[in-house]
PDB file of N, CA and C in Angstrom:
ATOM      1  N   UNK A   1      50.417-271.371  -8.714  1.00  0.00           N
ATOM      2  CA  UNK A   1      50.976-271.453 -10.066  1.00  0.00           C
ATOM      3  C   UNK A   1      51.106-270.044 -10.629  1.00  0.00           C
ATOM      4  N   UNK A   2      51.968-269.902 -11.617  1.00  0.00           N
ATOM      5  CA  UNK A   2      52.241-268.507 -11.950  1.00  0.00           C
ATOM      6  C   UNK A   2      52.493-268.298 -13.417  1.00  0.00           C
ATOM      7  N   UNK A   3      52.581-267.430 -13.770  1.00  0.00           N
ATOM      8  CA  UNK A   3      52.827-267.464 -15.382  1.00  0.00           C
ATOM      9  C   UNK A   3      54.013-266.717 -15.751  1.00  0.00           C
ATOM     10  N   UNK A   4      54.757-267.222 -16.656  1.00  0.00           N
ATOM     11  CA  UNK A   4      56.204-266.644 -17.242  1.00  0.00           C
ATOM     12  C   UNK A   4      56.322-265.575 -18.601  1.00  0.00           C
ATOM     13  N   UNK A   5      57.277-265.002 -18.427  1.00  0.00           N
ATOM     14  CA  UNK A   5      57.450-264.174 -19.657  1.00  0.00           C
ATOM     15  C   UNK A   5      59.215-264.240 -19.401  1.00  0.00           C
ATOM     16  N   UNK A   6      59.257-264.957 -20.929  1.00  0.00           N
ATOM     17  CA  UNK A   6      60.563-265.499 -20.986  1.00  0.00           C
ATOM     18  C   UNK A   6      61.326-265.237 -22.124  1.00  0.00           C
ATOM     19  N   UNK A   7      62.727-265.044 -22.090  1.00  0.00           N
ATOM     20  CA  UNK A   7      63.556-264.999 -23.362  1.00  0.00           C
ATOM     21  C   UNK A   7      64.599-265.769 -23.505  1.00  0.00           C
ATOM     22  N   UNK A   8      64.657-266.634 -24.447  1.00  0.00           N
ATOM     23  CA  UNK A   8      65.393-267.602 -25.237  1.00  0.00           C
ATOM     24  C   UNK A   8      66.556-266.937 -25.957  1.00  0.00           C
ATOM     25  N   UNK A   9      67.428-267.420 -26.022  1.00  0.00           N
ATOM     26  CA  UNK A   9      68.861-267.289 -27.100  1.00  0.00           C
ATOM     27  C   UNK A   9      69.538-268.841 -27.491  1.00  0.00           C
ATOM     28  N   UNK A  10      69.716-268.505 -28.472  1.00  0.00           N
ATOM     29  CA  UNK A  10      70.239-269.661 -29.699  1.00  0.00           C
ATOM     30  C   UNK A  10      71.785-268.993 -30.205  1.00  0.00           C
ATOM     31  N   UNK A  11      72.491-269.450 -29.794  1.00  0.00           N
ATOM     32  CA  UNK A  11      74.042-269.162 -30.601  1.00  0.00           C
ATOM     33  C   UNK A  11      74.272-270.028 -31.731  1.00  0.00           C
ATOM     34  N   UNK A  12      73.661-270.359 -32.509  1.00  0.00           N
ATOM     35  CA  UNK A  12      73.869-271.179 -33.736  1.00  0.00           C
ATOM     36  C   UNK A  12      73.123-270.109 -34.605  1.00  0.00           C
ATOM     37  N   UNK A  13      71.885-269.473 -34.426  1.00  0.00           N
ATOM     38  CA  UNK A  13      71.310-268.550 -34.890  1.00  0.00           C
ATOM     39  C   UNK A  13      71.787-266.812 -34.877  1.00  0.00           C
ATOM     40  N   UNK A  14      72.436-266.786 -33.548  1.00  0.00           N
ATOM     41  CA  UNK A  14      72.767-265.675 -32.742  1.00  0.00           C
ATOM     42  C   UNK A  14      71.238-264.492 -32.202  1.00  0.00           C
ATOM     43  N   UNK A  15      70.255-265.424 -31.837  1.00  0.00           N
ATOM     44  CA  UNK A  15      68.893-264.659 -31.791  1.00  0.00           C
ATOM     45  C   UNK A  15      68.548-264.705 -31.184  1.00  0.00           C
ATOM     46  N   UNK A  16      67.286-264.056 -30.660  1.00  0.00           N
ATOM     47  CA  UNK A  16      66.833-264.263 -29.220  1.00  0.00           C
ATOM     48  C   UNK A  16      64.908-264.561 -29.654  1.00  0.00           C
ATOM     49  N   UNK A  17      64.361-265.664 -28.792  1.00  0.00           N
ATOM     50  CA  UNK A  17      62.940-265.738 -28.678  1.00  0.00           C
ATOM     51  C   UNK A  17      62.271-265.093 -27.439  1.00  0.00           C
ATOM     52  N   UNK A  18      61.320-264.481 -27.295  1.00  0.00           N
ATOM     53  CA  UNK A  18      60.524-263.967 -26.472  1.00  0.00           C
ATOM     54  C   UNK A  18      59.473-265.056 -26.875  1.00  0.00           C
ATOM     55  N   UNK A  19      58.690-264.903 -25.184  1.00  0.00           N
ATOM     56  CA  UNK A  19      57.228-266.044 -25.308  1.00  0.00           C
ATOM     57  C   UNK A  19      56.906-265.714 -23.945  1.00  0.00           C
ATOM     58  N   UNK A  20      55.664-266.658 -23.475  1.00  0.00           N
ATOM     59  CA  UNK A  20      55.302-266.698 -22.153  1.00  0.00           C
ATOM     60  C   UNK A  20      54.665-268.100 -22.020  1.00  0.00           C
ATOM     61  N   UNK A  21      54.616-268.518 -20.953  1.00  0.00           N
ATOM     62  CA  UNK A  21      54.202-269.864 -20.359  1.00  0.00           C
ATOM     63  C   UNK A  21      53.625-269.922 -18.987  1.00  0.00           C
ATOM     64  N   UNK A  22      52.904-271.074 -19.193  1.00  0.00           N
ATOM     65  CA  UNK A  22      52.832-271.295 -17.347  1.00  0.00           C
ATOM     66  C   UNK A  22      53.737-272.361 -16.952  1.00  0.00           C
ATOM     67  N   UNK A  23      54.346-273.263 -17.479  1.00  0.00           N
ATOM     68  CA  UNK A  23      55.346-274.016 -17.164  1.00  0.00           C
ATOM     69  C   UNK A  23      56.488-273.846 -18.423  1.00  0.00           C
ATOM     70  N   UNK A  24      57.516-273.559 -18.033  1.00  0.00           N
ATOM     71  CA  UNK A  24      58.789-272.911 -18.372  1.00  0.00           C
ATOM     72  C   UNK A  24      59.245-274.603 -18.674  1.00  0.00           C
ATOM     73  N   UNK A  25      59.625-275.177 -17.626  1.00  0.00           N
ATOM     74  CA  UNK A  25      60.733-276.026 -18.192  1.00  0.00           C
ATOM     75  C   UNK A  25      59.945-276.959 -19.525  1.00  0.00           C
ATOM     76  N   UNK A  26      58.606-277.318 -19.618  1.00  0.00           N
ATOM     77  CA  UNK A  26      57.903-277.553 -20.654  1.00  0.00           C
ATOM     78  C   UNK A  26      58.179-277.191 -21.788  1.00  0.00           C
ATOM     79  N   UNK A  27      57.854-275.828 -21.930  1.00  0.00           N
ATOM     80  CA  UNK A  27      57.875-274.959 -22.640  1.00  0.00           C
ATOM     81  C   UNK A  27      59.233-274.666 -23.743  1.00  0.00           C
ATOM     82  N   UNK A  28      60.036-274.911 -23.001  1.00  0.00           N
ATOM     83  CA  UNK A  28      61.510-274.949 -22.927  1.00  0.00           C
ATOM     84  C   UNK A  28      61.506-276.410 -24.031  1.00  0.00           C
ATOM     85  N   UNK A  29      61.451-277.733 -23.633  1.00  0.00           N
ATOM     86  CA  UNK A  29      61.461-279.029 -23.973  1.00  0.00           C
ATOM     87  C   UNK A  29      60.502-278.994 -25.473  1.00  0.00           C
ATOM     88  N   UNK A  30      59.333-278.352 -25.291  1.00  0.00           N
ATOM     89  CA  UNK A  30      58.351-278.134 -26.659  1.00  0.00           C
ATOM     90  C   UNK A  30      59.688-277.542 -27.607  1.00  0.00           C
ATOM     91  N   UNK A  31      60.125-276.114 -27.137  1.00  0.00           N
ATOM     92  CA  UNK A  31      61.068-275.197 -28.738  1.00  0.00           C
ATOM     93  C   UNK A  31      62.323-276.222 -28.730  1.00  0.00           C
ATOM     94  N   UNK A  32      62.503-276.827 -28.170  1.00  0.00           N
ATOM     95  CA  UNK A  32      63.701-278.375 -28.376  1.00  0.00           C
ATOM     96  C   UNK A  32      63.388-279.487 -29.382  1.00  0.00           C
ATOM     97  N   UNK A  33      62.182-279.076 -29.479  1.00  0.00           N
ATOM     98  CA  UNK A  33      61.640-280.656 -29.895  1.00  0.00           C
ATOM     99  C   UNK A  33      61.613-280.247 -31.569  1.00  0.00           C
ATOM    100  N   UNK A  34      61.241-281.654 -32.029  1.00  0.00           N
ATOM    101  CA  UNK A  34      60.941-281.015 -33.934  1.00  0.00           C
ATOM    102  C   UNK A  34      59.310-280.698 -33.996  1.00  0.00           C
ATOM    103  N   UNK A  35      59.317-279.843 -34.719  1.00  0.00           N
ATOM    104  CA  UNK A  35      58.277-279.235 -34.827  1.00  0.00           C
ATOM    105  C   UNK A  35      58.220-277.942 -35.359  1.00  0.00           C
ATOM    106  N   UNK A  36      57.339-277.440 -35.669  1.00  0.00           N
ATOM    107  CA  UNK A  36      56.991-276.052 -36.660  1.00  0.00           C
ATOM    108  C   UNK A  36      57.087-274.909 -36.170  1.00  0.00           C
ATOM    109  N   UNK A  37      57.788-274.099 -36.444  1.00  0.00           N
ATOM    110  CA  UNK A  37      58.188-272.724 -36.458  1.00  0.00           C
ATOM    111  C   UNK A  37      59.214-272.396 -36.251  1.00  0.00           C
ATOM    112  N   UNK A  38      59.396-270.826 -35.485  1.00  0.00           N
ATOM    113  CA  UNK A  38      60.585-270.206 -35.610  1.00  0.00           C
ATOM    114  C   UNK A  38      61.799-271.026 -34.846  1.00  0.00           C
ATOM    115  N   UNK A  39      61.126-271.351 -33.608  1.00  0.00           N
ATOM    116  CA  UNK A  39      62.362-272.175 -32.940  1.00  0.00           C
ATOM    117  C   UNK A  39      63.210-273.135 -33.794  1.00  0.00           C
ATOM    118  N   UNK A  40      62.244-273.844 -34.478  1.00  0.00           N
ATOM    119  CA  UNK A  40      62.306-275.442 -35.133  1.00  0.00           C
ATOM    120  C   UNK A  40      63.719-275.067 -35.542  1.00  0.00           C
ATOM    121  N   UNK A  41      64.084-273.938 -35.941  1.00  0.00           N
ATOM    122  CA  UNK A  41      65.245-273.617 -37.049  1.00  0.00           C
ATOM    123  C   UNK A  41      66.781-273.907 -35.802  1.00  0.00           C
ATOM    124  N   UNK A  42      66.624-274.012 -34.636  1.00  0.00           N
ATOM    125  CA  UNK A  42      67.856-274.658 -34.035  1.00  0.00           C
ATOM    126  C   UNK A  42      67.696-275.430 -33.031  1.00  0.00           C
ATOM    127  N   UNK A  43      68.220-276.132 -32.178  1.00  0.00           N
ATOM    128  CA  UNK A  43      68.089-276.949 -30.945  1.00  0.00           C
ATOM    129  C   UNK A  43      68.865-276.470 -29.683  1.00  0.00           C
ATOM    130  N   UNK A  44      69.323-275.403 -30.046  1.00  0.00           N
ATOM    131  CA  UNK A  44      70.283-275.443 -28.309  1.00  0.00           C
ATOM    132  C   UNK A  44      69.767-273.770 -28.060  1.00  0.00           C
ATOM    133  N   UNK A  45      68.200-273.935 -27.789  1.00  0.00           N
ATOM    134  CA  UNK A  45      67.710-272.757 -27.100  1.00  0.00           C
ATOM    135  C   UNK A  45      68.038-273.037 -25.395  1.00  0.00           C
ATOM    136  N   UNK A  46      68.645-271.576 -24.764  1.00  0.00           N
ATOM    137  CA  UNK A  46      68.270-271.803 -23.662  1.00  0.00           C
ATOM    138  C   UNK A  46      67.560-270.524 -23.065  1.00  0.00           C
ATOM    139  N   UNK A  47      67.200-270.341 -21.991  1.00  0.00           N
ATOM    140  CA  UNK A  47      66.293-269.571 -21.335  1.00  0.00           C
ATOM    141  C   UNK A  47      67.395-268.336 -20.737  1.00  0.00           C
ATOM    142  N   UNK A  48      67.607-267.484 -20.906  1.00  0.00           N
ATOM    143  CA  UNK A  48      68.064-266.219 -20.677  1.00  0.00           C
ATOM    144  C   UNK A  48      68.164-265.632 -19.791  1.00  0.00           C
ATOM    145  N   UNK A  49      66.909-264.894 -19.724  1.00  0.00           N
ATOM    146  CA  UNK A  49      66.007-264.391 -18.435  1.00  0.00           C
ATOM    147  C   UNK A  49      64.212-264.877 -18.660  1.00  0.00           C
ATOM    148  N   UNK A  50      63.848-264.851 -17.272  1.00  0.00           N
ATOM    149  CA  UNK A  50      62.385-264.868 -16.942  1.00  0.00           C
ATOM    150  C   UNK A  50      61.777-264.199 -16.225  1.00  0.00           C
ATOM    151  N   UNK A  51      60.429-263.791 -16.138  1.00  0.00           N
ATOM    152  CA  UNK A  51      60.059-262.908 -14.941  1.00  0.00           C
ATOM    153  C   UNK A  51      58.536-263.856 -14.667  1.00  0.00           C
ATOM    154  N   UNK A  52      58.588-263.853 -13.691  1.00  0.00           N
ATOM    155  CA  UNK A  52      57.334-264.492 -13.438  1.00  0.00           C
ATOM    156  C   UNK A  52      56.001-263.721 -12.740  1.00  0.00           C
ATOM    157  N   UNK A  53      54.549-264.047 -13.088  1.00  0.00           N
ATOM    158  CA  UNK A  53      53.480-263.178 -13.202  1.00  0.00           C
ATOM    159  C   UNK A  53      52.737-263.890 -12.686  1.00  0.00           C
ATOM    160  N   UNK A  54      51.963-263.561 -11.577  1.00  0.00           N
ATOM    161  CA  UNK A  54      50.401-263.915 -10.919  1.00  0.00           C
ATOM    162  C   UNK A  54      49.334-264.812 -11.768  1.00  0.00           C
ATOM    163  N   UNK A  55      49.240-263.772 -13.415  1.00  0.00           N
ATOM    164  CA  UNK A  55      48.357-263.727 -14.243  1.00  0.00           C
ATOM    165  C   UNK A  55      48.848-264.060 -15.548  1.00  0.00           C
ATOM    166  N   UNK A  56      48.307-264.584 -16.504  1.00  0.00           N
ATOM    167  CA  UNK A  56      48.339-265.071 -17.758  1.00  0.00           C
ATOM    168  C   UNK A  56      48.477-263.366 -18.776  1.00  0.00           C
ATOM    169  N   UNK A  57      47.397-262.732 -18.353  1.00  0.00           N
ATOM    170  CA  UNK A  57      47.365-261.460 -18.952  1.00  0.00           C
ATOM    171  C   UNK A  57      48.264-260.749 -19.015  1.00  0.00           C
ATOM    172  N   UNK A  58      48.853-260.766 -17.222  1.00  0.00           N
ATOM    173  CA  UNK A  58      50.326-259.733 -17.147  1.00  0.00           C
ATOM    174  C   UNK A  58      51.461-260.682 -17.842  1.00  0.00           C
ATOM    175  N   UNK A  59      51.814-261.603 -18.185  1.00  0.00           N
ATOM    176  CA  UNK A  59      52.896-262.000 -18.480  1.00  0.00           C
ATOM    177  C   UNK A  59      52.943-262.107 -20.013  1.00  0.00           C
ATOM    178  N   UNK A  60      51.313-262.204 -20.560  1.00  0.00           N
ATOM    179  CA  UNK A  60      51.438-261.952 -21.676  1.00  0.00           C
ATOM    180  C   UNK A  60      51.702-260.129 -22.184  1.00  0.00           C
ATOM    181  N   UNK A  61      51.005-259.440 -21.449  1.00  0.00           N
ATOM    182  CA  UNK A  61      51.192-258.308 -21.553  1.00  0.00           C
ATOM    183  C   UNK A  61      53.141-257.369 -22.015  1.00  0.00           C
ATOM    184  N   UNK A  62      53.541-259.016 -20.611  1.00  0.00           N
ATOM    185  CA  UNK A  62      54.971-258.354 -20.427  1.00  0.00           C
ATOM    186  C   UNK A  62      56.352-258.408 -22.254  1.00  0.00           C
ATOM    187  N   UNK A  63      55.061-259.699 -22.627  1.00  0.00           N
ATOM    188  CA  UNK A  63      55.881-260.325 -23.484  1.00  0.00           C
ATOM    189  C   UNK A  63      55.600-258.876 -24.795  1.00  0.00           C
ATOM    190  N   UNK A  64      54.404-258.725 -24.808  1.00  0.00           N
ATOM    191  CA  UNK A  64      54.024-257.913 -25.923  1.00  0.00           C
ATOM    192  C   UNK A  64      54.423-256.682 -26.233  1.00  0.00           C
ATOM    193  N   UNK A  65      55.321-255.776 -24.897  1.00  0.00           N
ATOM    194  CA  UNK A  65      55.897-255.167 -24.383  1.00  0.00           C
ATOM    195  C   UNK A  65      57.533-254.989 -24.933  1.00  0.00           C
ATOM    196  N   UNK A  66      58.092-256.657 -24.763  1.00  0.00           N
ATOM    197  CA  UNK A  66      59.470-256.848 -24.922  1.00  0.00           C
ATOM    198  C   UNK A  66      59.802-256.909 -26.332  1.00  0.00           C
ATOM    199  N   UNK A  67      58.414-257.387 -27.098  1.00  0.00           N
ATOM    200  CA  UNK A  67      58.359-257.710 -28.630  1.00  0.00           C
ATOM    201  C   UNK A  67      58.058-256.387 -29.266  1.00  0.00           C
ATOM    202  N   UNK A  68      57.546-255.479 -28.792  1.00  0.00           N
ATOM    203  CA  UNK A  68      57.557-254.177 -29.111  1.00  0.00           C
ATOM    204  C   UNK A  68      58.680-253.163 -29.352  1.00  0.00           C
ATOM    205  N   UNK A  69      59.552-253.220 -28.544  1.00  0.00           N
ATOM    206  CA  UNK A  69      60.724-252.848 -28.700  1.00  0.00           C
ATOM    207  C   UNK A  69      61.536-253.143 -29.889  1.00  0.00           C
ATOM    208  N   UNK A  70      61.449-254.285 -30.168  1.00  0.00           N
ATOM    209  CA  UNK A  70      62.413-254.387 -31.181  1.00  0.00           C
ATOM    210  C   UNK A  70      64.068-254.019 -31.408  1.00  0.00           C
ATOM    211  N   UNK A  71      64.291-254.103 -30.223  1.00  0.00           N
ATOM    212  CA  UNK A  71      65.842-254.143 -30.330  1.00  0.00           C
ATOM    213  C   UNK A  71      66.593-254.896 -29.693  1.00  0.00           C
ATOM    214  N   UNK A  72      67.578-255.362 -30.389  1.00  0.00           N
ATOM    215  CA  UNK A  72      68.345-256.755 -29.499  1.00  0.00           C
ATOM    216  C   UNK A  72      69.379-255.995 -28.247  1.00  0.00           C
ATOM    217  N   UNK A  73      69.427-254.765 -28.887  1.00  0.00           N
ATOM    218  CA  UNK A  73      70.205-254.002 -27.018  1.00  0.00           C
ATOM    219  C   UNK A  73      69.263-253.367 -25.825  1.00  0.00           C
ATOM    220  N   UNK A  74      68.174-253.186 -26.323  1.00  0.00           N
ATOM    221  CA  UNK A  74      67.139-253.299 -25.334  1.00  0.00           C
ATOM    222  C   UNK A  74      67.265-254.333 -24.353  1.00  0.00           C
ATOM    223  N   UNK A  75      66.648-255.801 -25.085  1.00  0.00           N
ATOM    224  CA  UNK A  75      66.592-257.246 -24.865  1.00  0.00           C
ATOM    225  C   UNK A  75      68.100-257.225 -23.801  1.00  0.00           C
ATOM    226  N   UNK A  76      68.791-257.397 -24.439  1.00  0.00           N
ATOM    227  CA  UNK A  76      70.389-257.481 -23.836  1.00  0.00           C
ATOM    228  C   UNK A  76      70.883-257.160 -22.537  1.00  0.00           C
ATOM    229  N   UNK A  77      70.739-255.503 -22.271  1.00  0.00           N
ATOM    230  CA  UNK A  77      70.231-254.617 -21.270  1.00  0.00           C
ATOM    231  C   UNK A  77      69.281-255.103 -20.175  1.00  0.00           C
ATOM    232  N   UNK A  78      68.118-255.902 -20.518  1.00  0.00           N
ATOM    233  CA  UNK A  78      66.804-256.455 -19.584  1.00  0.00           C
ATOM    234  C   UNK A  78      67.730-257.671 -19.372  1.00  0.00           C
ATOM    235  N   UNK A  79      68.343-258.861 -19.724  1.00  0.00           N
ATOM    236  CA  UNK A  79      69.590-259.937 -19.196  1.00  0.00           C
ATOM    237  C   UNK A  79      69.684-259.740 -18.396  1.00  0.00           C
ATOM    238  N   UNK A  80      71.055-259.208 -18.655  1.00  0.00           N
ATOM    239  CA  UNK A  80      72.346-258.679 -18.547  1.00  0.00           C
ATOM    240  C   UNK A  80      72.328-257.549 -17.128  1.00  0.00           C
ATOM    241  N   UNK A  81      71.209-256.868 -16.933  1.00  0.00           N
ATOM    242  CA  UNK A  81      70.874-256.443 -15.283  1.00  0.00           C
ATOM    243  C   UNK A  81      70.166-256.886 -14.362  1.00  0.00           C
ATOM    244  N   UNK A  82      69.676-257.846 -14.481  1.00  0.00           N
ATOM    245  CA  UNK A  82      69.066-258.933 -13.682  1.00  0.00           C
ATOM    246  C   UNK A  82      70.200-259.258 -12.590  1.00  0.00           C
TER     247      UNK A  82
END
């Protein structure tokens, strides 16, 4: 089993979510669903890019990393060369 560090985009919003998981397509089905927070605000998230991690730590690490940046052409750039 492995752990994810993942980014979401919403074109109703035009935004992107960063997160991490150990099961993705779950994870995925949870920010779909109704429920509280940032996702809640649209329904047609899909998954972008992912990178997948050994460890809970590194993938959280990776996420804390991507959220650091703070820029949506950063983000874009990490896609978009995959």
């Amino acid at each position: 089993m492995g752990f994810y560090t993942y980014i979401l985009y919403s074109s109703i919003l035009d935004k992107y979510y960063v997160g991490s998981t150990n099961n993705l397509e779950a994870r995925l089905s949870k920010h779909l669903s109704n429920h509280k927070g940032y996702t809640s605000r649209a329904k047609d998230w899909v998954v972008k890019y992912h990178e997948l991690f050994a460890t809970k730590t590194e993938a959280r690490s990776r996420e804390m990393q991507i959220k650091k940046w703070k820029s949506r052409k950063k983000i874009e750039q990490l896609i978009f060369e995959k």
